[in-house]
C-alpha atoms as a PDB file:
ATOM      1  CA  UNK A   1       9.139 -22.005   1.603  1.00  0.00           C
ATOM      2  CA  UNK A   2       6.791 -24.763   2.943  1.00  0.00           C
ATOM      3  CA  UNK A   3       2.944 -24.385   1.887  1.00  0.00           C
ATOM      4  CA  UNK A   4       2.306 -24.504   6.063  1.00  0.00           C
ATOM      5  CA  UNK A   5       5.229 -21.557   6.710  1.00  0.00           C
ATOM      6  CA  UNK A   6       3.425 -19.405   3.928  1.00  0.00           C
ATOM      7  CA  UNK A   7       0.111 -19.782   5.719  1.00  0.00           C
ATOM      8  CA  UNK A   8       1.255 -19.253   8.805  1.00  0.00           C
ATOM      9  CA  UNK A   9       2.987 -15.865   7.614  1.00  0.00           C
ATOM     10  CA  UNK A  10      -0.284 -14.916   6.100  1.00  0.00           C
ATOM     11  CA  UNK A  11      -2.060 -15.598   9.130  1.00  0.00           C
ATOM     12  CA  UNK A  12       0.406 -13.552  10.820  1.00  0.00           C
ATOM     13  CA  UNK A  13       0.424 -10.691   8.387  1.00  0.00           C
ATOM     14  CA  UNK A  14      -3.475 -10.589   7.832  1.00  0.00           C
ATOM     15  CA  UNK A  15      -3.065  -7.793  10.720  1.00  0.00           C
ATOM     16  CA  UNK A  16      -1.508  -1.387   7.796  1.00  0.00           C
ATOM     17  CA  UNK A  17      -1.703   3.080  10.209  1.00  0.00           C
ATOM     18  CA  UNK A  18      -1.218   3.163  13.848  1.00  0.00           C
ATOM     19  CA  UNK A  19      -3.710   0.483  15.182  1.00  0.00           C
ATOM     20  CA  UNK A  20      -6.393   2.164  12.894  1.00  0.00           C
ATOM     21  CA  UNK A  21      -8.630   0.459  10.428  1.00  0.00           C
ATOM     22  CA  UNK A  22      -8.511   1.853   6.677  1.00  0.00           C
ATOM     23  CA  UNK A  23     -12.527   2.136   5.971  1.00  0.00           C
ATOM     24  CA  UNK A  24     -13.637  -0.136   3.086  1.00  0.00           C
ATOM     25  CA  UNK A  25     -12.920   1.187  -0.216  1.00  0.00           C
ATOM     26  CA  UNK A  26     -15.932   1.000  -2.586  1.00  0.00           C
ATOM     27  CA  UNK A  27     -13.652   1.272  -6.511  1.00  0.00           C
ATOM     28  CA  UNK A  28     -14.094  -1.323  -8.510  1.00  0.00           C
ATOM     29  CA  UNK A  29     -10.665  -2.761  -9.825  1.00  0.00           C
ATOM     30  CA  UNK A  30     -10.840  -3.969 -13.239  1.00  0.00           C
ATOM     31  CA  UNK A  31      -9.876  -7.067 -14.450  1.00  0.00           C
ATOM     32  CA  UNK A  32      -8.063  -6.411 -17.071  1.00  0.00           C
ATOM     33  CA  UNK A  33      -5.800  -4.044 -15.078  1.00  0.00           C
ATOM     34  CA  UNK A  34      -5.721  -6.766 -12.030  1.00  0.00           C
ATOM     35  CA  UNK A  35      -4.657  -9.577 -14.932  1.00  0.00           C
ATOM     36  CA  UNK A  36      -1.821  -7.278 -16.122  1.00  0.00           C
ATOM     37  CA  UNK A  37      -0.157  -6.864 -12.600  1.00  0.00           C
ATOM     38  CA  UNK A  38       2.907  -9.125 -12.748  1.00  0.00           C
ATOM     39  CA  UNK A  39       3.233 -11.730 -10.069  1.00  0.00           C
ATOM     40  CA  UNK A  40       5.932 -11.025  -8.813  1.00  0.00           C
ATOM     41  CA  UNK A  41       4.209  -7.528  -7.051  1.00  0.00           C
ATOM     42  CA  UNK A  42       2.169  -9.644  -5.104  1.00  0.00           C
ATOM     43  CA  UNK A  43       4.031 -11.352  -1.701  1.00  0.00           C
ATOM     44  CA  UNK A  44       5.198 -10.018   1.704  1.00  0.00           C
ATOM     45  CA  UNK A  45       7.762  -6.845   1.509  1.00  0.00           C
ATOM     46  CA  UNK A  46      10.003  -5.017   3.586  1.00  0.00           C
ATOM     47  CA  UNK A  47       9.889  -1.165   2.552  1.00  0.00           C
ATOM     48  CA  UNK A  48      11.915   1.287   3.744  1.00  0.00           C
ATOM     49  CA  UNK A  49      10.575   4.787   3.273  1.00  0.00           C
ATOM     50  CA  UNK A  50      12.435   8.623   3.463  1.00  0.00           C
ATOM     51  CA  UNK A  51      10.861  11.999   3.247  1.00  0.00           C
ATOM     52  CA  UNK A  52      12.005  13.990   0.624  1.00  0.00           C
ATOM     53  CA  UNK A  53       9.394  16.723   0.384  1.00  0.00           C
ATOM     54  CA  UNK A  54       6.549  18.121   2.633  1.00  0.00           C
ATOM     55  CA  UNK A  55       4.532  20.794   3.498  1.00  0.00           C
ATOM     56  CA  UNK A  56       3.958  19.724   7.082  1.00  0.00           C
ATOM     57  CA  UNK A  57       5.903  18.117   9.818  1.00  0.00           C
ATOM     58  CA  UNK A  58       3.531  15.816  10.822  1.00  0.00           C
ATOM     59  CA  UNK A  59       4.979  13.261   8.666  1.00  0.00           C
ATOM     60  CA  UNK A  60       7.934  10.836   9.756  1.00  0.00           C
ATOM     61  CA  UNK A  61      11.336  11.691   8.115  1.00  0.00           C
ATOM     62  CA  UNK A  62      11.824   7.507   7.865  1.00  0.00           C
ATOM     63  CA  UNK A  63       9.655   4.384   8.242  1.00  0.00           C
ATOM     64  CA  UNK A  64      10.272   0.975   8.094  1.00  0.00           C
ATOM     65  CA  UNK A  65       7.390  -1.256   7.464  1.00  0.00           C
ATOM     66  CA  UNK A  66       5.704  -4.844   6.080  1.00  0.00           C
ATOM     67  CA  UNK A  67       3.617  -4.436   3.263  1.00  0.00           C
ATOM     68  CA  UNK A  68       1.673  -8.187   2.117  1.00  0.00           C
ATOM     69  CA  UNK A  69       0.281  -7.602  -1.504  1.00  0.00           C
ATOM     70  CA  UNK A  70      -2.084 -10.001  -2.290  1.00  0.00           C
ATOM     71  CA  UNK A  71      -5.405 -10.852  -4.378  1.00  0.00           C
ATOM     72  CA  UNK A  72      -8.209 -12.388  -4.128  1.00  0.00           C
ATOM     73  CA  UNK A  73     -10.638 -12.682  -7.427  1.00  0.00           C
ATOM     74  CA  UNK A  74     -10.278  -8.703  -8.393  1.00  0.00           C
ATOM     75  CA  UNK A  75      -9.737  -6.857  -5.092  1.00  0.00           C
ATOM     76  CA  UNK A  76      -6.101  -6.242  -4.398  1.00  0.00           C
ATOM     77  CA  UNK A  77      -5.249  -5.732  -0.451  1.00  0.00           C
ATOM     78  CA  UNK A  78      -2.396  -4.112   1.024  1.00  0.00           C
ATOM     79  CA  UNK A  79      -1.708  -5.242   4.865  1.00  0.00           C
ATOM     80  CA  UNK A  80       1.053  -4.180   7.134  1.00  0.00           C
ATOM     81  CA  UNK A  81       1.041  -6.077  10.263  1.00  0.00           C
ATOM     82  CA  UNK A  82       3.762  -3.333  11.873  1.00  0.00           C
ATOM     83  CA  UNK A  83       0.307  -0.816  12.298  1.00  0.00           C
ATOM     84  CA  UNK A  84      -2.394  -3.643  11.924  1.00  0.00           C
ATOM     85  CA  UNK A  85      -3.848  -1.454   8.623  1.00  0.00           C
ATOM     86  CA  UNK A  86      -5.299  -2.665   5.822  1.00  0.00           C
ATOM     87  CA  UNK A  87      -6.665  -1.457   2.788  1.00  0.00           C
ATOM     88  CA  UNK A  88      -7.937  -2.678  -0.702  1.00  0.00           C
ATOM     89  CA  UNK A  89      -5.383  -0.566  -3.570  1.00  0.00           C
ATOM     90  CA  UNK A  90      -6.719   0.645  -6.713  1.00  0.00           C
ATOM     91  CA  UNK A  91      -4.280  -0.289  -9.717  1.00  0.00           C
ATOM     92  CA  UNK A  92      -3.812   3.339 -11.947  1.00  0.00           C
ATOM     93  CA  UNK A  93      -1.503   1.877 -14.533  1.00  0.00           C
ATOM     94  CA  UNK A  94       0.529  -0.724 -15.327  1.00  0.00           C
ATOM     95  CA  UNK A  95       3.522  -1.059 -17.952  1.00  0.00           C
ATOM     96  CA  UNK A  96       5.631  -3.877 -17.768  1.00  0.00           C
ATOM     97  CA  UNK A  97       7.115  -3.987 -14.439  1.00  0.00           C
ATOM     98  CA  UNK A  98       6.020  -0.264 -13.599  1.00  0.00           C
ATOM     99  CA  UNK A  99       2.807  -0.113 -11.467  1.00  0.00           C
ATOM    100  CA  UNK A 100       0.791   2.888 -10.238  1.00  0.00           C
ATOM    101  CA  UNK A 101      -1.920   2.178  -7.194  1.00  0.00           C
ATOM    102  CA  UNK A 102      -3.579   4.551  -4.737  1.00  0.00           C
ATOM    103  CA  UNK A 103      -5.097   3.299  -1.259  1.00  0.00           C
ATOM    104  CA  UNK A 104      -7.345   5.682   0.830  1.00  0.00           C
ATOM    105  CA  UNK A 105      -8.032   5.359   4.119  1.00  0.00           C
ATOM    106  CA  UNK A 106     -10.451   7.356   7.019  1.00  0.00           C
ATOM    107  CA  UNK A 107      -9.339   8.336  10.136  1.00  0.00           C
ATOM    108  CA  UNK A 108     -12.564  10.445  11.792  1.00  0.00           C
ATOM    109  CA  UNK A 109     -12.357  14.106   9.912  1.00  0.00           C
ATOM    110  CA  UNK A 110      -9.413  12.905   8.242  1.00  0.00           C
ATOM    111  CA  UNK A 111      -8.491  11.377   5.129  1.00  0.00           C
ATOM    112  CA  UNK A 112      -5.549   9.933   3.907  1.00  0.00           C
ATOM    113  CA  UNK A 113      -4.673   9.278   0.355  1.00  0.00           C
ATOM    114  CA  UNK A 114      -1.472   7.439  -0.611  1.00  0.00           C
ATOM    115  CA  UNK A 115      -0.274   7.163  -4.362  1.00  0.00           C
ATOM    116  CA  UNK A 116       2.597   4.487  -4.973  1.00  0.00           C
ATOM    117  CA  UNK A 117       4.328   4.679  -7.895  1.00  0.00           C
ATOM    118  CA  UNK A 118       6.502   1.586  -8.351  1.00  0.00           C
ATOM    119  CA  UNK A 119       9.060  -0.472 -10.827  1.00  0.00           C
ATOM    120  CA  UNK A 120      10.028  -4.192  -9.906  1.00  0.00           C
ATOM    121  CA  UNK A 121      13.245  -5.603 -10.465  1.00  0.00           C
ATOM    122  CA  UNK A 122      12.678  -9.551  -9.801  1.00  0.00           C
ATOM    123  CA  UNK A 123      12.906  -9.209  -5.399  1.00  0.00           C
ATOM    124  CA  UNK A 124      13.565  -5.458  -5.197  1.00  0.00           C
ATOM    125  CA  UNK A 125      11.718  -2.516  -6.181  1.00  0.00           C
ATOM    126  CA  UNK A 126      12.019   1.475  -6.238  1.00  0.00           C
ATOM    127  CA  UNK A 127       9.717   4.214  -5.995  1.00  0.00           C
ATOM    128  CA  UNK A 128       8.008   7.151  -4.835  1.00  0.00           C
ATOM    129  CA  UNK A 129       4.824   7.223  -2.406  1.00  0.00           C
ATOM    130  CA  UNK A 130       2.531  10.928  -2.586  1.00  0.00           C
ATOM    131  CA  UNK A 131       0.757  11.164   0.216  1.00  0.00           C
ATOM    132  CA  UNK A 132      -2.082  14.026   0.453  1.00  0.00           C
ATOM    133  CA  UNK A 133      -3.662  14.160   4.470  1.00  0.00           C
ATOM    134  CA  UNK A 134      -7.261  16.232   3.481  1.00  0.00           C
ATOM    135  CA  UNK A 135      -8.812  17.169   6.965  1.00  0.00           C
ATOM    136  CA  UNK A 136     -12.324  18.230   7.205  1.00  0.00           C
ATOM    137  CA  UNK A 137     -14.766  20.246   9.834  1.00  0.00           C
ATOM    138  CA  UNK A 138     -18.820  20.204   9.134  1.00  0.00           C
ATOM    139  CA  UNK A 139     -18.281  18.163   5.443  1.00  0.00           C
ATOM    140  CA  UNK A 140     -15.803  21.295   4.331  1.00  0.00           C
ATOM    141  CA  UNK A 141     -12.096  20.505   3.612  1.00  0.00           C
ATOM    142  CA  UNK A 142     -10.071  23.418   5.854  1.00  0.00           C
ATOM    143  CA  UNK A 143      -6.777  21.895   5.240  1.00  0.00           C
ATOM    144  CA  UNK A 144      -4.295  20.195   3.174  1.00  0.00           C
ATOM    145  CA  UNK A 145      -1.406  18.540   3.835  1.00  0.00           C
ATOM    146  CA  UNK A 146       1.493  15.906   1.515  1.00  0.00           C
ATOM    147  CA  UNK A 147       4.754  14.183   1.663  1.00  0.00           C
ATOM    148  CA  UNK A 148       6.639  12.712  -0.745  1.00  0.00           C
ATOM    149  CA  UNK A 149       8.736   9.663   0.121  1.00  0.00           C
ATOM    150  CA  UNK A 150      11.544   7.400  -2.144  1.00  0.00           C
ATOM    151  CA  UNK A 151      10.871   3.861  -1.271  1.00  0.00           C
ATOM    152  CA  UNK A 152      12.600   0.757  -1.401  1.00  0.00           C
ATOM    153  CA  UNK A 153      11.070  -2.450  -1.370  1.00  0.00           C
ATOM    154  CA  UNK A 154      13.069  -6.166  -0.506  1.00  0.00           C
ATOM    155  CA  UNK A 155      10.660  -9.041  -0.926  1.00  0.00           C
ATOM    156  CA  UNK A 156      10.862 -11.508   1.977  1.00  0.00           C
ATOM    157  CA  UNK A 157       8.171 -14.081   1.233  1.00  0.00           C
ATOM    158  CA  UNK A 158       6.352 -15.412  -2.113  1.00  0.00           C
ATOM    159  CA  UNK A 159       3.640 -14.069  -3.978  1.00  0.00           C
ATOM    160  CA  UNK A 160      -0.037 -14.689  -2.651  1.00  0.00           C
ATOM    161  CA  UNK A 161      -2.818 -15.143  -5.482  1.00  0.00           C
ATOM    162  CA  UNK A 162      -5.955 -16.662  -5.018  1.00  0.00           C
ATOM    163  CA  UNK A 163      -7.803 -17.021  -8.244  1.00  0.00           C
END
């Protein structure tokens, strides 16, 4: 793909939960972990998602969306231009072509937590995404609530690394 058509998809995708902002996460990656992610995580996805446990109905039974993976320096960012979200992913673990990263985002008295747990097969991957909704009244969490989805990943544009 042309250097112009990547940058232009970039642009495009720069746009992740419902028109909300994820607040900015303070972690610190680590370089060493960041240097052992393989490059072929990092590029524009489509990931299809199904529920296959919860506690709550809130969360959808399917989703379909764009995730861009990309770096800059040591910060890792996760955008999906279907929601206009966006979030900077903490890297857990890495072994090979297995990667574990968590994102958190903010949403008022809410907090969302997702942890991705991931192996890549060249333009594919598998996995399983936890996600943990904590909701909070006067700085005191009242209530709890998860999901666990399989996910499948296709990737549909190059990887994105600036060093």
């Amino acid at each position: 793909m042309s250097k112009l058509i990547k940058f232009i998809l970039l642009c495009f995708i720069s746009v992740i939960c419902c028109s909300t902002s994820f607040a900015h996460n303070e972690t610190t990656v680590l370089s060493g972990e960041v240097t052992m992610v393989p490059k072929t995580f990092y590029g524009t996805w489509r990931v299809v998602s199904s529920k296959i446990d919860s506690d709550s109905n809130i969360f959808k039974e399917k989703s379909l969306d764009i995730w861009n993976l990309s770096r800059t320096g040591n910060v890792i960012s996760l955008c999906n231009p279907f929601n206009g979200a966006k979030a900077e992913i903490t890297i857990e673990r890495v072994e090979a072509n297995d990667i574990v990263f968590t994102k958190t985002g903010n949403y008022g008295k809410k907090i969302l937590t997702d942890k991705v747990e991931l192996s890549i097969d060249n333009n594919s991957f598998t996995g399983i995404n936890t996600i943990k909704l904590d909701t909070y009244s006067d700085g005191k969490l009242i209530k709890t609530e998860t999901a666990t989805y399989k996910i499948r990943g296709e990737k549909i544009a190059g990887g994105v690394e600036i060093e």
